[in-house]
C-alpha atoms as a PDB file:
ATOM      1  CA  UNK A   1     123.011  73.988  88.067  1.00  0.00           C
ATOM      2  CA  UNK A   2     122.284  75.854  85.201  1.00  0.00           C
ATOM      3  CA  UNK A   3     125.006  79.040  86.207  1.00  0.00           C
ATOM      4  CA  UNK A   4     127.453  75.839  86.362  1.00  0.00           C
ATOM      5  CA  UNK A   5     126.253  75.377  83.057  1.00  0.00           C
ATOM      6  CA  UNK A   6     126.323  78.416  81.684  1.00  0.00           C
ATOM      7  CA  UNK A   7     129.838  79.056  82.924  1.00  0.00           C
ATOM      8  CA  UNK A   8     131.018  75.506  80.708  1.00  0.00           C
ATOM      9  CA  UNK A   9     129.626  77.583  77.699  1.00  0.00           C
ATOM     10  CA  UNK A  10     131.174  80.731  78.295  1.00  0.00           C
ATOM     11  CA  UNK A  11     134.404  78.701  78.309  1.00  0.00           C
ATOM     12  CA  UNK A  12     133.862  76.700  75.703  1.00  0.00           C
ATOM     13  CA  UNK A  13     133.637  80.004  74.046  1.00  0.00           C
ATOM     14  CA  UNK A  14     136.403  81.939  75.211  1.00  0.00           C
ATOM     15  CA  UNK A  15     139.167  79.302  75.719  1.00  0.00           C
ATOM     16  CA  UNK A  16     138.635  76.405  73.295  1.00  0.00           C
ATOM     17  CA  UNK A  17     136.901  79.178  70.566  1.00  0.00           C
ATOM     18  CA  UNK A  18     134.249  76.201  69.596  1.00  0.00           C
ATOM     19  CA  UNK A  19     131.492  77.138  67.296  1.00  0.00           C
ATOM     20  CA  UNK A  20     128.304  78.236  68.304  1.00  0.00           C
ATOM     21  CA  UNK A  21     126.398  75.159  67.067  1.00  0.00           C
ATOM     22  CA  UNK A  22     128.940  73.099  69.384  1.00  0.00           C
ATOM     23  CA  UNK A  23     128.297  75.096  72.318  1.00  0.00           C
ATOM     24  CA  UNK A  24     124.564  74.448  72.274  1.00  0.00           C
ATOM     25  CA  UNK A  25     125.056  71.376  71.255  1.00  0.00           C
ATOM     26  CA  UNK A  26     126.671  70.927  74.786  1.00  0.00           C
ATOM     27  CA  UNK A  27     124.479  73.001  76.534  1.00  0.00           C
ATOM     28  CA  UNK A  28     121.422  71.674  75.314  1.00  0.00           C
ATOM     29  CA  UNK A  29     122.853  67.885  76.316  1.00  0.00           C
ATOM     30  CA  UNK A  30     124.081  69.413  79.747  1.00  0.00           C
ATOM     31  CA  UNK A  31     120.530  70.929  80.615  1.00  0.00           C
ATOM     32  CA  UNK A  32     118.806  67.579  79.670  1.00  0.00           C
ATOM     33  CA  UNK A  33     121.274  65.896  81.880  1.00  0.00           C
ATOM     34  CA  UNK A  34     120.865  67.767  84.896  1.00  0.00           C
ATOM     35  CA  UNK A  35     117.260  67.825  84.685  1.00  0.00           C
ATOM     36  CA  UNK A  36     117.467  63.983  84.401  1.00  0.00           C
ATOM     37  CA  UNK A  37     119.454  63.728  87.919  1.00  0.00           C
ATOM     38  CA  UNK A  38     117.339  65.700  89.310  1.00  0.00           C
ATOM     39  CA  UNK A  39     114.234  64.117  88.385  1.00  0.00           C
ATOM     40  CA  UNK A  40     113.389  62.128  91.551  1.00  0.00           C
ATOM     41  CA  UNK A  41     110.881  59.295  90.057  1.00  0.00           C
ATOM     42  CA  UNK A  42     114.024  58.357  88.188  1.00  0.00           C
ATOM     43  CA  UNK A  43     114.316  54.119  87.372  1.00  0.00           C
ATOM     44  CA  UNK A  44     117.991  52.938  88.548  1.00  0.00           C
ATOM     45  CA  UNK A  45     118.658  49.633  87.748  1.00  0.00           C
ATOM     46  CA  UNK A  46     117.025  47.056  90.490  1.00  0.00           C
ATOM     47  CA  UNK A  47     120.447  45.131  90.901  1.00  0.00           C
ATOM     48  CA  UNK A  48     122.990  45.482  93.840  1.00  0.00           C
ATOM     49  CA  UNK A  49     126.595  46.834  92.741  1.00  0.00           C
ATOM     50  CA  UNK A  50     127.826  43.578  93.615  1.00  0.00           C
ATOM     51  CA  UNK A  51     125.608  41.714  91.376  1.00  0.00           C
ATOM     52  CA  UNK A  52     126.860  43.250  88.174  1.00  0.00           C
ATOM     53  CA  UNK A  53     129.925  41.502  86.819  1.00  0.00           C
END
């Protein structure tokens, strides 16, 4: 995940030009992110798709 991640930044970079702050910014949210997916022991909510309106 993190090479996906790293790739983002290195566009971020080179296409859009965004500022260095901005780019960790992003990457720092992005790692967080993907290490929350990841995490198995994750809580989902305990309601069926169905039940949510």
């Amino acid at each position: 995940m993190h090479g996906l991640i790293a790739d983002f930044i290195h566009y971020l970079n080179v296409e859009r030009g965004l500022a260095k702050a901005t780019q960790t910014s992003y990457q720092q949210d992005l790692i967080t992110f993907s290490a929350w997916l990841a995490d198995p022991k994750k809580r989902t909510f305990p309601e069926e798709f169905g039940t949510i309106q």
